[in-house]
N, C-alpha and C. Protein backbone atom coordinates (compact mmCIF):
# COMPACT_ATOMS: atom_id res chain seq x y z
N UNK A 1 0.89 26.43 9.14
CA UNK A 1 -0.26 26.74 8.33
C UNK A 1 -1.27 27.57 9.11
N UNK A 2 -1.56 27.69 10.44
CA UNK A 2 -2.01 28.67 11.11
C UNK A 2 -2.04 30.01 10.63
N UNK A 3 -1.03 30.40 10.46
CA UNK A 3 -1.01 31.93 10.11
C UNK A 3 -1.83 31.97 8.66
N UNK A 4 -1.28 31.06 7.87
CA UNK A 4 -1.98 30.90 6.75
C UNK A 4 -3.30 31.48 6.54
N UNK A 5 -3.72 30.77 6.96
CA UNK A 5 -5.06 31.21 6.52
C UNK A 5 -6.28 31.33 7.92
N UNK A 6 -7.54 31.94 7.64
CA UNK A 6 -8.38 32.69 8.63
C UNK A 6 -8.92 31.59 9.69
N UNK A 7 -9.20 32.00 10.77
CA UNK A 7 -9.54 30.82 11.92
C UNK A 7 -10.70 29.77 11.12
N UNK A 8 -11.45 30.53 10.91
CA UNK A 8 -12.20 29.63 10.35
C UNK A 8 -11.89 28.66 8.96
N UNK A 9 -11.22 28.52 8.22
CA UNK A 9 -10.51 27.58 6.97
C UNK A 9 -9.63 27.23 7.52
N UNK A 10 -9.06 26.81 8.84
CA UNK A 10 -7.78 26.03 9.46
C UNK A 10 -8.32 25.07 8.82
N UNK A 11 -9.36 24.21 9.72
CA UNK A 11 -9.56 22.50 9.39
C UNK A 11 -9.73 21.92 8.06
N UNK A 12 -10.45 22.75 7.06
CA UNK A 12 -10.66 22.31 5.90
C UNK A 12 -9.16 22.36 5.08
N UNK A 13 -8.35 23.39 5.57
CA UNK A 13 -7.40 23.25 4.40
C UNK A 13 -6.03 22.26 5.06
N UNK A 14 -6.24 21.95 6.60
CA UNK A 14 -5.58 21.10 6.93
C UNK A 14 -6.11 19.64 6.12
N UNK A 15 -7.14 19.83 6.28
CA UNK A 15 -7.74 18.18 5.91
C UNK A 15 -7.49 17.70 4.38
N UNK A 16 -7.64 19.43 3.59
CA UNK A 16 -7.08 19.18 2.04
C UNK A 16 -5.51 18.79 2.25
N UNK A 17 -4.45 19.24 2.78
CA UNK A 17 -3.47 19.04 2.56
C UNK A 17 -3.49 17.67 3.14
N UNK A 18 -3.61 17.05 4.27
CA UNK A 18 -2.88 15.87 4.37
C UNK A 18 -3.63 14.75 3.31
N UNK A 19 -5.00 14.87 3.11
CA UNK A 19 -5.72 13.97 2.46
C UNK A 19 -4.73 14.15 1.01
N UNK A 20 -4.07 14.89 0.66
CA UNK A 20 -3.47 15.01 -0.87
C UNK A 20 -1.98 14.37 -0.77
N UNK A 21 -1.71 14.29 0.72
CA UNK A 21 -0.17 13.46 0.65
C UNK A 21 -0.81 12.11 0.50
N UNK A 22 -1.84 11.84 1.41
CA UNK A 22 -2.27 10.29 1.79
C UNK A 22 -2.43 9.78 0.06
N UNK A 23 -3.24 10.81 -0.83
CA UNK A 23 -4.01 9.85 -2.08
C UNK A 23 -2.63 9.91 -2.78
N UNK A 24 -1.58 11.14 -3.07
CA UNK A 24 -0.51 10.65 -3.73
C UNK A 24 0.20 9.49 -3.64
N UNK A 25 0.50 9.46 -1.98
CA UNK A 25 1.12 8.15 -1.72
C UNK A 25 0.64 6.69 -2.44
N UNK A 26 -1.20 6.62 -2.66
CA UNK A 26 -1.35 5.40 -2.69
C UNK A 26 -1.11 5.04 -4.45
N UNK A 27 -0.58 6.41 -5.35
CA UNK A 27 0.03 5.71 -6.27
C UNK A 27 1.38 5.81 -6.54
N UNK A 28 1.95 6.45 -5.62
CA UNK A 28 3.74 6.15 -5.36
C UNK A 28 3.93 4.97 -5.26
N UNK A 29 3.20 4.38 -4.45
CA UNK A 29 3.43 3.21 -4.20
C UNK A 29 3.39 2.05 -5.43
N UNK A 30 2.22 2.36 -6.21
CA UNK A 30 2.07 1.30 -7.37
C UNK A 30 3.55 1.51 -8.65
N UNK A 31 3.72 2.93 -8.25
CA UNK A 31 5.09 3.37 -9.38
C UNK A 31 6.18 2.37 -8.85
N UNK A 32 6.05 2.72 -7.33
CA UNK A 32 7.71 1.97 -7.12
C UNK A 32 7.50 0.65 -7.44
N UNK A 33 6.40 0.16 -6.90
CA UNK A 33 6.62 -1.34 -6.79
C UNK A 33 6.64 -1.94 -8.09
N UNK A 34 6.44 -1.32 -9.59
CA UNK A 34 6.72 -1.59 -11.20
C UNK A 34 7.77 -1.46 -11.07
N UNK A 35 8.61 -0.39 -10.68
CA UNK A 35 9.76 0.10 -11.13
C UNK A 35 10.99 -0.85 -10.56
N UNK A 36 10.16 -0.88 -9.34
CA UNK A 36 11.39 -2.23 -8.16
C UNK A 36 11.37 -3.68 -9.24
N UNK A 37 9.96 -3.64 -9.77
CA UNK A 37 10.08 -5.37 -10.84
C UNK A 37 10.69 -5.04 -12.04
N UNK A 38 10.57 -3.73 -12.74
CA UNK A 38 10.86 -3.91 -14.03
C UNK A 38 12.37 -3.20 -14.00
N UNK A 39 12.60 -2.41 -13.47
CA UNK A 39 14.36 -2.13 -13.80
C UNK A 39 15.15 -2.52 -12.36
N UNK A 40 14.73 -3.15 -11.32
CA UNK A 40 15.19 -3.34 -10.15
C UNK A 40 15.39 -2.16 -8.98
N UNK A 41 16.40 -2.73 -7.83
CA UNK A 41 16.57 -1.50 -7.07
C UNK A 41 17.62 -0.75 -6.91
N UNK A 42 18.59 -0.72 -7.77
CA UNK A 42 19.66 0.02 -8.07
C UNK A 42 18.91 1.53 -8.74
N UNK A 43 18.77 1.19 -9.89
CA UNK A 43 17.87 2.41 -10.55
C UNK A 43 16.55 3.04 -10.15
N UNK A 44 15.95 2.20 -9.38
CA UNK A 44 14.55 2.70 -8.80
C UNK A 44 15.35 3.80 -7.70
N UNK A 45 16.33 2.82 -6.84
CA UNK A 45 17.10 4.29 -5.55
C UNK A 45 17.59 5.39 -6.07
N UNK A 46 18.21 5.32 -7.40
CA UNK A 46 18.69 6.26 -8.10
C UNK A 46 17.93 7.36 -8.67
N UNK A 47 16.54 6.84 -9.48
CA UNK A 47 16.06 7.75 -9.66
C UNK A 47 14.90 8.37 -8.31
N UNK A 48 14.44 7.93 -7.61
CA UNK A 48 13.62 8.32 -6.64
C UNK A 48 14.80 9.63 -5.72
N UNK A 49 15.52 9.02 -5.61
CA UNK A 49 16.76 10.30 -4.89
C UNK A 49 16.90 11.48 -5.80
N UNK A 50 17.20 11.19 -7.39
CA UNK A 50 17.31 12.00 -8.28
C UNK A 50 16.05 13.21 -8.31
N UNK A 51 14.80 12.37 -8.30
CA UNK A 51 13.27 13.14 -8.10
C UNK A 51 13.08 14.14 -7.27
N UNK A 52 13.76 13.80 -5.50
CA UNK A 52 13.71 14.29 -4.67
C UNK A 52 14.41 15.26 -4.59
N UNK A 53 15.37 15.46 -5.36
CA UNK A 53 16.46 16.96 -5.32
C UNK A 53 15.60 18.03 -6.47
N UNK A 54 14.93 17.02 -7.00
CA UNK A 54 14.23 18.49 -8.35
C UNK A 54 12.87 19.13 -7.41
């Protein structure tokens, strides 16, 4: 991401990107853990792998 963008917008757009994995994560997490109770973990591995190839 360096090259990316100008010396000066390194930190801010570093700080946007990881802060946007961190807040996704904290509702990945609430998806799986429905998905692990309500259809189990056969289909939760299945589709989370399935997600990851699209």
């Amino acid at each position: 991401m360096n090259s990316w963008f100008p010396k000066e917008g390194r930190g801010k757009a570093l700080g946007i990107a990881f802060s946007g994995g961190s807040i996704g994560n904290v509702f990945l997490q609430q998806i799986t853990s429905q998905m692990l109770a309500s259809r189990g973990a056969t289909y939760s591995y299945i589709f989370f792998g399935v997600l990851a190839l699209v």
